[in-house]
C-alpha atoms as a PDB file:
ATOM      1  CA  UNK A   1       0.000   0.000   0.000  1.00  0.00           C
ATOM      2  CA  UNK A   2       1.597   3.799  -0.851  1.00  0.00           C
ATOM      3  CA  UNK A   3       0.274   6.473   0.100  1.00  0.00           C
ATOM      4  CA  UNK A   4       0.284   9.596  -2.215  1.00  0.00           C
ATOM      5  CA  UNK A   5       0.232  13.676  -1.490  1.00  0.00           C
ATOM      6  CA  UNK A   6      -1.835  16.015  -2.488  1.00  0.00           C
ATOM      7  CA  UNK A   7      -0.227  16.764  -5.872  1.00  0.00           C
ATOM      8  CA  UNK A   8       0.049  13.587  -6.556  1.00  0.00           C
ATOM      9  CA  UNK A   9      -3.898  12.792  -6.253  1.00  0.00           C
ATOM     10  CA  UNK A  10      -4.192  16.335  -8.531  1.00  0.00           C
ATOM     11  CA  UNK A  11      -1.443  15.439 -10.716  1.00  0.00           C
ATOM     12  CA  UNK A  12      -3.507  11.562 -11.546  1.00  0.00           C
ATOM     13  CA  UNK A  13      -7.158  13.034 -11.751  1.00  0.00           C
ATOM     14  CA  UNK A  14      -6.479  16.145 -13.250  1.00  0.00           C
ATOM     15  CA  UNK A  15      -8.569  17.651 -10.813  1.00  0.00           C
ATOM     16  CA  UNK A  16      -7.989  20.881  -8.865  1.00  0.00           C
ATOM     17  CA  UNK A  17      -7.853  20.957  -4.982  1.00  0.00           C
ATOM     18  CA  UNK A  18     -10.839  22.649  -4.758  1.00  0.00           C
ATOM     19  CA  UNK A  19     -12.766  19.757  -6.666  1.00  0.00           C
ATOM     20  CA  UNK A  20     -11.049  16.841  -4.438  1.00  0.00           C
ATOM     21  CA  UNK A  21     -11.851  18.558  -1.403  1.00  0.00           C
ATOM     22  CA  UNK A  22     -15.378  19.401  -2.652  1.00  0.00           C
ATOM     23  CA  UNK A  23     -15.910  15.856  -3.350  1.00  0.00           C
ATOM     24  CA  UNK A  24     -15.029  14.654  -0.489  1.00  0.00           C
ATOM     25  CA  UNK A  25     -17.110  17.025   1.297  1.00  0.00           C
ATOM     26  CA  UNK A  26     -19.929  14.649  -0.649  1.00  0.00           C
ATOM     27  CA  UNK A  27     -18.474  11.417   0.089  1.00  0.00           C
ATOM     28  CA  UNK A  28     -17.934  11.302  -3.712  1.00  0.00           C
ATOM     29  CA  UNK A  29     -13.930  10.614  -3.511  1.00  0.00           C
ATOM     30  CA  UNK A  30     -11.951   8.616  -1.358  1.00  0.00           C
ATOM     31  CA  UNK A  31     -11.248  10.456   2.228  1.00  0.00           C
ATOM     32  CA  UNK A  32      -7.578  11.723   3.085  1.00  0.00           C
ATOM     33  CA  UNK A  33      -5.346  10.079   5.826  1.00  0.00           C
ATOM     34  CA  UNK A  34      -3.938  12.095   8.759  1.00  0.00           C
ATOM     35  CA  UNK A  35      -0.204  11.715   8.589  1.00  0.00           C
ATOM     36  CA  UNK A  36       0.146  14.130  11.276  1.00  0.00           C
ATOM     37  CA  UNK A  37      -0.210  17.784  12.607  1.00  0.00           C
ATOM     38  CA  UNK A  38      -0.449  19.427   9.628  1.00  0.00           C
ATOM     39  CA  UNK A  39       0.137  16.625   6.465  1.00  0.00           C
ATOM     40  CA  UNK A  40      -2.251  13.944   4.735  1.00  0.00           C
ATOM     41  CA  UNK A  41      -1.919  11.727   2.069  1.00  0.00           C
ATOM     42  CA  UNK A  42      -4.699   9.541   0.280  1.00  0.00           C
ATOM     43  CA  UNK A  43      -4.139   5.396  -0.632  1.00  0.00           C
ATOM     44  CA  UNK A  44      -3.249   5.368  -3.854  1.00  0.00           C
ATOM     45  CA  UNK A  45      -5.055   2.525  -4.616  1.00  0.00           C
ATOM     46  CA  UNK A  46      -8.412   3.850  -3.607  1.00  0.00           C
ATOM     47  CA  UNK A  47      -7.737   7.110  -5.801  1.00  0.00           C
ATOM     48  CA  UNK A  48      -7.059   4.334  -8.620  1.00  0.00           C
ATOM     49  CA  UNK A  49     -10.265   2.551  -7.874  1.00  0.00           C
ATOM     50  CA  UNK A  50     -12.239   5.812  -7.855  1.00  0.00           C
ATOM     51  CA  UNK A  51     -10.525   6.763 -11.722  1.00  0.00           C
ATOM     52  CA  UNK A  52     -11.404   3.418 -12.521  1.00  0.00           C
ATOM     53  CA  UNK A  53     -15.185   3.692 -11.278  1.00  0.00           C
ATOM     54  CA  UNK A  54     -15.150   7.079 -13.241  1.00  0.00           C
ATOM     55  CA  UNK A  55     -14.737   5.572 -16.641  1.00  0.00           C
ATOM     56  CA  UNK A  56     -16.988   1.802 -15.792  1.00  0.00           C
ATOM     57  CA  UNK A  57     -19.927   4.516 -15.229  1.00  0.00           C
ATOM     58  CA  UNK A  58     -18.820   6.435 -18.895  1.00  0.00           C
ATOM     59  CA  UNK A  59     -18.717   2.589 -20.296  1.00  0.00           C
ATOM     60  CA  UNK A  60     -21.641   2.096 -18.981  1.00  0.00           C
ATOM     61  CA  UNK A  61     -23.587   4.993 -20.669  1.00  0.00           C
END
């Protein structure tokens, strides 16, 4: 399991901070993990799973 920064997770989705953060505020993207005081870091798996859920539902259209 690795777990990736913030600009990481942007750099992968292509989505701005504002968006991650918005969807997690809708339980619509996988939630953060405290790393300490003032750093967090999401599994990069999950983020993986969540791209890969993002273009099943496009197939799926």
């Amino acid at each position: 399991m690795r777990l990736i920064k913030l600009s990481e997770v942007l750099n992968i989705t292509g989505l701005s901070r504002a968006t991650v953060y918005r969807f997690m505020s809708k339980d619509e993207f996988p939630k953060s993990v405290s790393l300490g005081a003032n750093s967090v870091a999401w599994v990069e798996g999950e983020v993986e799973d969540w791209i890969l859920a993002k273009v099943a539902a496009r197939d799926e259209q």
